[in-house]
C-alpha atoms as a PDB file:
ATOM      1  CA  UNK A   1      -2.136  13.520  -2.093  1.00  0.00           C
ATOM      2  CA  UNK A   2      -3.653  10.580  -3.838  1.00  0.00           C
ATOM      3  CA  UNK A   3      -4.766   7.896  -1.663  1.00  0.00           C
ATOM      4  CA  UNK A   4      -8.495   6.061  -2.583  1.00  0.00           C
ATOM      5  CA  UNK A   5     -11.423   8.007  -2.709  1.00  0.00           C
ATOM      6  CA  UNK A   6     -13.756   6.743  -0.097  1.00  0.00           C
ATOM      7  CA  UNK A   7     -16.414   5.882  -2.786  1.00  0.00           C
ATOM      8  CA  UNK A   8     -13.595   3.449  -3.892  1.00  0.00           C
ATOM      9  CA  UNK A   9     -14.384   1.254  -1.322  1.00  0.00           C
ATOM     10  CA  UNK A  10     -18.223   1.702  -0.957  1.00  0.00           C
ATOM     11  CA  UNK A  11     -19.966   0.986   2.278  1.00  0.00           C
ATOM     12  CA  UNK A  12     -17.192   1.035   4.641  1.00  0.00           C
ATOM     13  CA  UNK A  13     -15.936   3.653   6.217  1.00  0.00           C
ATOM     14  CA  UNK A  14     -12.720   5.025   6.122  1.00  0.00           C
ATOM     15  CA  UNK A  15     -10.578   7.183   8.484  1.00  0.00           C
ATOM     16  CA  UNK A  16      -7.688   9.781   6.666  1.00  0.00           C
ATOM     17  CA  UNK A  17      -4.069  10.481   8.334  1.00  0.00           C
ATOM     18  CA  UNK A  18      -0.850  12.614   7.957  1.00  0.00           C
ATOM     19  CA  UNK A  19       2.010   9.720   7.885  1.00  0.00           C
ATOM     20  CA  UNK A  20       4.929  11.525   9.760  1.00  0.00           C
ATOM     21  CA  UNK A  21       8.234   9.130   9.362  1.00  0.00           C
ATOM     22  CA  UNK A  22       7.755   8.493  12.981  1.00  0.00           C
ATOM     23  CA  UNK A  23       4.463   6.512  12.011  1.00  0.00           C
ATOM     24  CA  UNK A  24       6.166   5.105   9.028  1.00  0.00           C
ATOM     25  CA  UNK A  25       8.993   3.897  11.153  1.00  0.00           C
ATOM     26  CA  UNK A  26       6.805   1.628  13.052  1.00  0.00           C
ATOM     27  CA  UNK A  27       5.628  -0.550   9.763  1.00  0.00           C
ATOM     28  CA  UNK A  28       8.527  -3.039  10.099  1.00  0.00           C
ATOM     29  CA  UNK A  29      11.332  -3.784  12.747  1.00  0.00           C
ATOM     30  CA  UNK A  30      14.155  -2.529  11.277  1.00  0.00           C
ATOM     31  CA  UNK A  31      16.608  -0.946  13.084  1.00  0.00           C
ATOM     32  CA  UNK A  32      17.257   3.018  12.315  1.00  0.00           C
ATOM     33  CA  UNK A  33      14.304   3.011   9.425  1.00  0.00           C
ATOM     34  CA  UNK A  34      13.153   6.442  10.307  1.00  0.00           C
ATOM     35  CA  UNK A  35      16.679   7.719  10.007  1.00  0.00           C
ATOM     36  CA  UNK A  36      17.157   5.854   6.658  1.00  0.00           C
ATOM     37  CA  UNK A  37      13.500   7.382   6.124  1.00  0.00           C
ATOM     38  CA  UNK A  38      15.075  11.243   6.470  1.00  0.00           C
ATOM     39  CA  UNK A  39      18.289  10.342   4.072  1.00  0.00           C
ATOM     40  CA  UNK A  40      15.996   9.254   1.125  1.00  0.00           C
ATOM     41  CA  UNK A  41      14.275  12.740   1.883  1.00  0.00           C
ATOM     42  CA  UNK A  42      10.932  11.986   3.033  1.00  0.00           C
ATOM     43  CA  UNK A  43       8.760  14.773   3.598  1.00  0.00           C
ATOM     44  CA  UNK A  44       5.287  13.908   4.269  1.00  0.00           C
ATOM     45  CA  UNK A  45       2.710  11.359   3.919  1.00  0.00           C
ATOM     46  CA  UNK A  46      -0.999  10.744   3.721  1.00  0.00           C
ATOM     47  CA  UNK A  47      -3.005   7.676   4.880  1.00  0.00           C
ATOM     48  CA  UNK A  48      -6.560   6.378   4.424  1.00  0.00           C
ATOM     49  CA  UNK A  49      -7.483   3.486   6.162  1.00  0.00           C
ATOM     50  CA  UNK A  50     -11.102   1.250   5.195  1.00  0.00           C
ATOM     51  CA  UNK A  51     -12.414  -0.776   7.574  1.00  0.00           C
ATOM     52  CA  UNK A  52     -15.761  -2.466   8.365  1.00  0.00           C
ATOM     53  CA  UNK A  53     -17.986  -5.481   7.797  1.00  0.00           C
ATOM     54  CA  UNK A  54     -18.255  -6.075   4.058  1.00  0.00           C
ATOM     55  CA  UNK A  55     -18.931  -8.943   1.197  1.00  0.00           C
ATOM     56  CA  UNK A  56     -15.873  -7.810  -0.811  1.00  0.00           C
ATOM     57  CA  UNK A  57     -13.000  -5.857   0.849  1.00  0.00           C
ATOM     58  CA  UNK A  58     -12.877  -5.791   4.654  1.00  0.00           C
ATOM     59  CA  UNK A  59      -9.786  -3.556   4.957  1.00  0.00           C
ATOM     60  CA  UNK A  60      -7.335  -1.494   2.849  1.00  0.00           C
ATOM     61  CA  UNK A  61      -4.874   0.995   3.404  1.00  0.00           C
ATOM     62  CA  UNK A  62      -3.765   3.554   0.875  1.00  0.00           C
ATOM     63  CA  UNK A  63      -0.913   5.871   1.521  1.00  0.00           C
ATOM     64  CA  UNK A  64       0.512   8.170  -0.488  1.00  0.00           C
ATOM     65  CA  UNK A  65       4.361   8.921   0.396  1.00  0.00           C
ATOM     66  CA  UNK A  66       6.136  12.513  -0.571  1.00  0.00           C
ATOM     67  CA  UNK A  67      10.243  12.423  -1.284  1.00  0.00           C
ATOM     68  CA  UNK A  68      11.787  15.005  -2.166  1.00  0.00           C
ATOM     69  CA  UNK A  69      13.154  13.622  -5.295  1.00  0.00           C
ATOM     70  CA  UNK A  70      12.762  10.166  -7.354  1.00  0.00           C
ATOM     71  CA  UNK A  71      15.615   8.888  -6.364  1.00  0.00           C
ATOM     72  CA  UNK A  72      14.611   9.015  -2.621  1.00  0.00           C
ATOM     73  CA  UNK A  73      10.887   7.233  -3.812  1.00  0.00           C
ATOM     74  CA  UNK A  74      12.591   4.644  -5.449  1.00  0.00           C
ATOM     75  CA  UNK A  75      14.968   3.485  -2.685  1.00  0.00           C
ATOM     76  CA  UNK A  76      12.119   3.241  -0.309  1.00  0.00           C
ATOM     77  CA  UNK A  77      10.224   0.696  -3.094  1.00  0.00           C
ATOM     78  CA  UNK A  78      13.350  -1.166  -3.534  1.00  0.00           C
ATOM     79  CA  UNK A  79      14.247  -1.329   0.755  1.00  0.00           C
ATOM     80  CA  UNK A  80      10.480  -2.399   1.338  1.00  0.00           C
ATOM     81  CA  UNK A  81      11.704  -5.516  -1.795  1.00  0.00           C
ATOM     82  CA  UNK A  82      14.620  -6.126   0.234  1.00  0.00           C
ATOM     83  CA  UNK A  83      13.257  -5.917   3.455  1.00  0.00           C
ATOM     84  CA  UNK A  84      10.010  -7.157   2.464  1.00  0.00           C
ATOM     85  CA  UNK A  85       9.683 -10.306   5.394  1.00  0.00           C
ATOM     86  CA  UNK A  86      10.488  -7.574   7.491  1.00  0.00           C
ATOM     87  CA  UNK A  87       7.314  -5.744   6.797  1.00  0.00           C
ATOM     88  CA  UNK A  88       5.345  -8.456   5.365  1.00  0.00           C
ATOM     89  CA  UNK A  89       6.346 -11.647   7.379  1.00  0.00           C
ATOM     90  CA  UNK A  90       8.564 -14.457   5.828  1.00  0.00           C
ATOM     91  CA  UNK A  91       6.623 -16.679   3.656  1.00  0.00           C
ATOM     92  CA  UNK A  92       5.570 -13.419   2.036  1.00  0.00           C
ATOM     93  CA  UNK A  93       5.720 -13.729  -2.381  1.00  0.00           C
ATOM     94  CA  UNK A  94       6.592 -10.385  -4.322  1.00  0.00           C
ATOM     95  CA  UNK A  95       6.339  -9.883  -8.063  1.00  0.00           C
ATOM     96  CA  UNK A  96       7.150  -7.125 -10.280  1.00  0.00           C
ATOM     97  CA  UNK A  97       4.000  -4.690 -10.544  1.00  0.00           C
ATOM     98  CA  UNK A  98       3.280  -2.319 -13.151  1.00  0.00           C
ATOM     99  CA  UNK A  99       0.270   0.288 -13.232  1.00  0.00           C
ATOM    100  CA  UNK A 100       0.243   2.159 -16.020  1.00  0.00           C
ATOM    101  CA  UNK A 101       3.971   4.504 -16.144  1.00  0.00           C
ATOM    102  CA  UNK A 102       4.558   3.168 -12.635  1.00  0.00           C
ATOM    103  CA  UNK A 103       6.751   0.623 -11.569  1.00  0.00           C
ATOM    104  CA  UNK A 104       7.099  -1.220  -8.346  1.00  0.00           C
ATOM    105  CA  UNK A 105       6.352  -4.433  -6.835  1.00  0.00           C
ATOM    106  CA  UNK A 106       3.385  -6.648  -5.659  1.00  0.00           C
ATOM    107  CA  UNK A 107       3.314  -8.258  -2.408  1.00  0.00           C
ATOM    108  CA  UNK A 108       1.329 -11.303  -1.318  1.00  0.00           C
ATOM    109  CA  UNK A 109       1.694 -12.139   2.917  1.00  0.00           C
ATOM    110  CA  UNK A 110       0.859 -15.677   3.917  1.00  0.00           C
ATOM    111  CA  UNK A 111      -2.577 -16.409   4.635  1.00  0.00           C
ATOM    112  CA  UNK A 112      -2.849 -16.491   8.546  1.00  0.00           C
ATOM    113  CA  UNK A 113      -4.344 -20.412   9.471  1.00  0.00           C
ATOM    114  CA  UNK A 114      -7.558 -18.842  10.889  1.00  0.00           C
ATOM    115  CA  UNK A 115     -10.794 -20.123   9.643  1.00  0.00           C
ATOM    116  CA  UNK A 116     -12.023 -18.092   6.653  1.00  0.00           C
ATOM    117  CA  UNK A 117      -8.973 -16.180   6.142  1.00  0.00           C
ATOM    118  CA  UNK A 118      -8.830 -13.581   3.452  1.00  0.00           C
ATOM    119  CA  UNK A 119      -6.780 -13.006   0.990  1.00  0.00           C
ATOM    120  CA  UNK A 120      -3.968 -10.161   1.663  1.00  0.00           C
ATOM    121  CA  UNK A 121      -2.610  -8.011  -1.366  1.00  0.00           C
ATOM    122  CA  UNK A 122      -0.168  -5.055  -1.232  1.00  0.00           C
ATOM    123  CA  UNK A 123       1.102  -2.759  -4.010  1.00  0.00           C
ATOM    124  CA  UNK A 124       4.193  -0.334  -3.601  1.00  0.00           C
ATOM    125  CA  UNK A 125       4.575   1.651  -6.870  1.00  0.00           C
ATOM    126  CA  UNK A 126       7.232   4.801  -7.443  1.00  0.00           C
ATOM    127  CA  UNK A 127       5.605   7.630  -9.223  1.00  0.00           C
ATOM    128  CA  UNK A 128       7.913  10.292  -9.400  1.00  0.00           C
ATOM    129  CA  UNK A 129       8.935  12.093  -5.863  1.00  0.00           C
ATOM    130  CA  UNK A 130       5.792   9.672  -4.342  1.00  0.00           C
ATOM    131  CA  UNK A 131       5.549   6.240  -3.721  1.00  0.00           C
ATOM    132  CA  UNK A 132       2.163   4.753  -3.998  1.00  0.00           C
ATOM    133  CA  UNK A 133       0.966   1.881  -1.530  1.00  0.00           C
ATOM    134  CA  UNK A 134      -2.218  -0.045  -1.547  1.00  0.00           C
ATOM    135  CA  UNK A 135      -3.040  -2.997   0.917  1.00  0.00           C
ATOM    136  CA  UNK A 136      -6.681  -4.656   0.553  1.00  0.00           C
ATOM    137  CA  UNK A 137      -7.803  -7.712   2.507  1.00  0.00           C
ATOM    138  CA  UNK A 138     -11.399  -9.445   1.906  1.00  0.00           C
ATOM    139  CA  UNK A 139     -13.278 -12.230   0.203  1.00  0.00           C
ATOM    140  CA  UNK A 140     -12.884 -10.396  -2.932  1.00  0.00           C
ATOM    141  CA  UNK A 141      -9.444  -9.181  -2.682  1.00  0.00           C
ATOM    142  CA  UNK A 142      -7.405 -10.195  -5.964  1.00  0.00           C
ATOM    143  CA  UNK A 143      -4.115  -8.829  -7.738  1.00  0.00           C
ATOM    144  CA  UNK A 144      -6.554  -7.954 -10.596  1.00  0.00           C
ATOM    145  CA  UNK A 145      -8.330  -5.668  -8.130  1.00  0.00           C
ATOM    146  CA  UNK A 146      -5.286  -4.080  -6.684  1.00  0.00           C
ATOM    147  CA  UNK A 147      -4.034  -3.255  -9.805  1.00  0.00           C
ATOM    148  CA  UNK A 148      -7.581  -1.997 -10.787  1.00  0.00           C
ATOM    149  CA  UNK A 149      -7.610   0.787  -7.459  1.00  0.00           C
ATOM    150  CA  UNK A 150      -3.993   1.681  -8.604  1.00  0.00           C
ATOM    151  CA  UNK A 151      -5.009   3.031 -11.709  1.00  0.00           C
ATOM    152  CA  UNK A 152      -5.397   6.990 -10.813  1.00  0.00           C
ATOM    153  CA  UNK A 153      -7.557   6.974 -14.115  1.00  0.00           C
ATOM    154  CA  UNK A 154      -9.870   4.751 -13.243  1.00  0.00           C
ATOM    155  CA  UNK A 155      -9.856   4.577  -8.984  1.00  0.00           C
ATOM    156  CA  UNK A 156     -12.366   7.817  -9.288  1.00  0.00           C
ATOM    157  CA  UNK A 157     -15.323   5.399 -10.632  1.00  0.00           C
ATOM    158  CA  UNK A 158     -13.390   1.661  -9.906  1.00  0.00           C
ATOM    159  CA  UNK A 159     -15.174   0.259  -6.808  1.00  0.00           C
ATOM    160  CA  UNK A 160     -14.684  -2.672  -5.456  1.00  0.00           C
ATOM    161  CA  UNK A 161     -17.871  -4.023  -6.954  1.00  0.00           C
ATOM    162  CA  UNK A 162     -17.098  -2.965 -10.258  1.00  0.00           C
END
């Protein structure tokens, strides 16, 4: 499945996961998710998770989701829109994203009040029967960059010094 390479993210290190809908049921509180999960057909999931002390990107998660159809991929994308305060928090901002024949949308969460915050990004895309999700957080975390590690053609050599 086709989550970030861990050269993508160079220098910190990076921990890979099945997603069961169980785990993917806890993202937001939402009442009956992992049932609505099962009705859009999910079958299975991978996540990789960076995290460590770095100049540029602190944390990101990439998942790759597995539905057993497009239709099923696409109501998840649209439910996370629709639901997105729910997984997001309320003052979050969402835009249309595109990267490349993909489709979905781009997510921006408030910036907590702490001292030095970083900047959160997170792209859900529908490719097909998968949904594609990428959440980075650092000092050098940009839309421009997100949209730079969704690109399958480019993720392989994209770092996030590049």
């Amino acid at each position: 499945m086709p989550v970030l390479l861990p050269a993508a993210v160079p220098g910190v290190p990076s921990t890979t996961r099945a997603l069961t809908s169980v785990e993917l049921g806890k993202d937001a509180a939402i009442s009956g998710l992992q049932g609505r999960l099962a009705s859009w057909g999910y079958l299975d999931g991978r996540e990789r998770t960076f995290q460590g002390q770095s100049h540029h990107l602190t944390f990101a998660v990439s998942r790759a989701l597995v539905f057993r159809d497009g239709t099923g991929a696409r109501a998840f994308v649209a439910f996370v829109r629709q639901h997105a305060a729910a997984y997001f928090g309320v003052a979050v901002q969402a835009e249309p994203l595109r990267a490349q024949r993909r489709t979905g949308w781009l997510f921006r969460p408030a910036a907590c009040a702490c001292h030095m915050a970083n900047p959160v990004y997170v792209g859900v895309l529908d490719d097909g029967p998968r949904v594609i999700w990428l959440e980075i957080n650092g000092p050098d975390a940009t839309a421009t960059l997100l949209r730079r590690l969704l690109d399958p053609a480019r993720s392989a050599a994209t770092t996030v010094q590049g």
